[in-house]
Protein backbone atom coordinates (compact mmCIF):
# COMPACT_ATOMS: atom_id res chain seq x y z
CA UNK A 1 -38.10 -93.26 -162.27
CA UNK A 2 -36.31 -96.60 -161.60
CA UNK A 3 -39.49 -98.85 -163.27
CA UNK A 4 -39.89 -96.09 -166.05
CA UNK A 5 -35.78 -96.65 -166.53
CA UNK A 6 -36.37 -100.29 -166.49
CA UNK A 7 -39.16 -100.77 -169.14
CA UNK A 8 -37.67 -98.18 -171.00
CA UNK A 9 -34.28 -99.71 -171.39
CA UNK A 10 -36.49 -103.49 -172.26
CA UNK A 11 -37.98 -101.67 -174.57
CA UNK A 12 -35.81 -98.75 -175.98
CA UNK A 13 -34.23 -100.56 -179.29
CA UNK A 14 -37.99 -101.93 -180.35
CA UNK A 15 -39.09 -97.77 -180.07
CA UNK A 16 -36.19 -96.87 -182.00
CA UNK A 17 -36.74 -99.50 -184.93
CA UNK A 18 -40.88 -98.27 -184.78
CA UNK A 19 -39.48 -94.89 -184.90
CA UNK A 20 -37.02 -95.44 -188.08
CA UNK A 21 -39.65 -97.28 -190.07
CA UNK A 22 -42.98 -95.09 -189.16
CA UNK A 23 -41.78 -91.51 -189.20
CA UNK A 24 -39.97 -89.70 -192.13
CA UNK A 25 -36.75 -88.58 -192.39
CA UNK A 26 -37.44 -85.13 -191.93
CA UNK A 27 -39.87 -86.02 -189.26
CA UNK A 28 -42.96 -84.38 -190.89
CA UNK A 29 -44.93 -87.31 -191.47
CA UNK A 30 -45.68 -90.70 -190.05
CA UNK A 31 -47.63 -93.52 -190.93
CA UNK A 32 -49.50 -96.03 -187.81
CA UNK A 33 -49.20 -99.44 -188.64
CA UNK A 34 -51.74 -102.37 -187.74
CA UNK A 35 -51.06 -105.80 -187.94
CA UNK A 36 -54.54 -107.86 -187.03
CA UNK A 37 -54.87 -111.46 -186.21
CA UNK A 38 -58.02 -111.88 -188.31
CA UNK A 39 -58.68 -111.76 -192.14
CA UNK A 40 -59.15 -107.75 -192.68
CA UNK A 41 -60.40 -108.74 -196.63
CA UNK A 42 -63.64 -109.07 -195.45
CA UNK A 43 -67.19 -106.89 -194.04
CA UNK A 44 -65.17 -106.32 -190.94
CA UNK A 45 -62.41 -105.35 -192.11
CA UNK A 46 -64.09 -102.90 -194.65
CA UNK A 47 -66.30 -101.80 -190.92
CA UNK A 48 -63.29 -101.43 -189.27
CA UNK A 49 -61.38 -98.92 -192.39
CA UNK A 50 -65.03 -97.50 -191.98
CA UNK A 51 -64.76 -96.68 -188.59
CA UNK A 52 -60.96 -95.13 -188.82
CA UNK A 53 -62.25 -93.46 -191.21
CA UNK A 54 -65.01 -91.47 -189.62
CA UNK A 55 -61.86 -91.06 -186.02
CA UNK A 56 -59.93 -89.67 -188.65
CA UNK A 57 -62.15 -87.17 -189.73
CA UNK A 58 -63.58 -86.34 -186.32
CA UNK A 59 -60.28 -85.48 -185.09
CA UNK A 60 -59.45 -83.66 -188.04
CA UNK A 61 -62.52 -81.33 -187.78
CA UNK A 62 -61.98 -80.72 -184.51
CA UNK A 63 -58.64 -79.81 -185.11
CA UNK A 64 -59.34 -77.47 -187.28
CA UNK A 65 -61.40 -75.68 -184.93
CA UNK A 66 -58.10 -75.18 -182.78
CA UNK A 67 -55.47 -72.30 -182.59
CA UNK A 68 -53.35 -75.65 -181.65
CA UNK A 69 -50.77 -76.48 -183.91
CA UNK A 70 -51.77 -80.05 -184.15
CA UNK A 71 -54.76 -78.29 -185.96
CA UNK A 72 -52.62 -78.48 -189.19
CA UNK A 73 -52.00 -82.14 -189.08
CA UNK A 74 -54.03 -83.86 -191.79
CA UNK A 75 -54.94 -87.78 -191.94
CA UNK A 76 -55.30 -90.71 -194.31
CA UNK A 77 -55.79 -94.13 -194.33
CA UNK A 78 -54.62 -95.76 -197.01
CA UNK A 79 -54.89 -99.72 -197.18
CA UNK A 80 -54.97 -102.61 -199.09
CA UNK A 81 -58.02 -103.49 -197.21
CA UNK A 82 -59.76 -99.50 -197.74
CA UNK A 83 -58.96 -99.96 -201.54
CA UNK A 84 -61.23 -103.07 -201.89
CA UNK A 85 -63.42 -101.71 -199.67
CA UNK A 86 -63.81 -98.68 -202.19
CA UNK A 87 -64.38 -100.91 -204.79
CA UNK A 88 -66.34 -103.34 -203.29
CA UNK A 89 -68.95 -100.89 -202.13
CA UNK A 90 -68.65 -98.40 -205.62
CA UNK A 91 -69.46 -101.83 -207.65
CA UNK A 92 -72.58 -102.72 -205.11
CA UNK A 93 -73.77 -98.73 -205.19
CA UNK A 94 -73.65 -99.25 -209.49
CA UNK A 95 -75.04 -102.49 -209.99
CA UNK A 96 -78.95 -101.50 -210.25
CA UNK A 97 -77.61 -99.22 -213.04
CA UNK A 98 -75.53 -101.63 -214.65
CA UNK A 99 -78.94 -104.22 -214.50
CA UNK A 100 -81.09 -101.61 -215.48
CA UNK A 101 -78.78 -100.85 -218.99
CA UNK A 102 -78.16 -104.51 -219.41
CA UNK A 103 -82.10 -104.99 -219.67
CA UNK A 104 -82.54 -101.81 -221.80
């Protein structure tokens, strides 16, 4: 154990701050945190909410699937970036109906 006890004790009061501001006091909930080093208001960032999307939801069904207790975990994303995306993509999906009544 003596690297383990090493890195741990570098590391231990950075875990316990993560720990204090991602998990809830009673400890049923957490929320991950990302912090990229590009622009996220943009296509990619919209591909990449897309994609944690769809890993959310895999792991979710396959959970479900399970006698495993982590079968009852349920997952969100929730973003600044995944609310413009919403919006963003719900304004491009309307817009031939929103030509085709302005032309009516």
């Amino acid at each position: 154990f003596g690297m383990f006890a090493e890195e741990w004790a570098k590391y231990q009061g950075m875990y316990r701050e993560l720990w204090s501001e991602s998990v809830s006091r009673d400890q049923r909930a957490m929320v991950m945190r990302l912090q990229l080093g590009w622009n996220a208001l943009s296509w990619k960032g919209f591909h990449l909410v897309d994609a944690m999307r769809n890993s959310l939801r895999a792991v979710q069904d396959r959970q479900q699937n399970s006698s495993d207790a982590c079968g009852e975990v349920s997952f969100w994303e929730l973003s600044e970036v995944g609310v413009w995306r919403d919006f963003v993509t719900s304004s491009i999906a309307s817009l031939p109906n929103a030509l085709a009544l302005s032309t009516s």
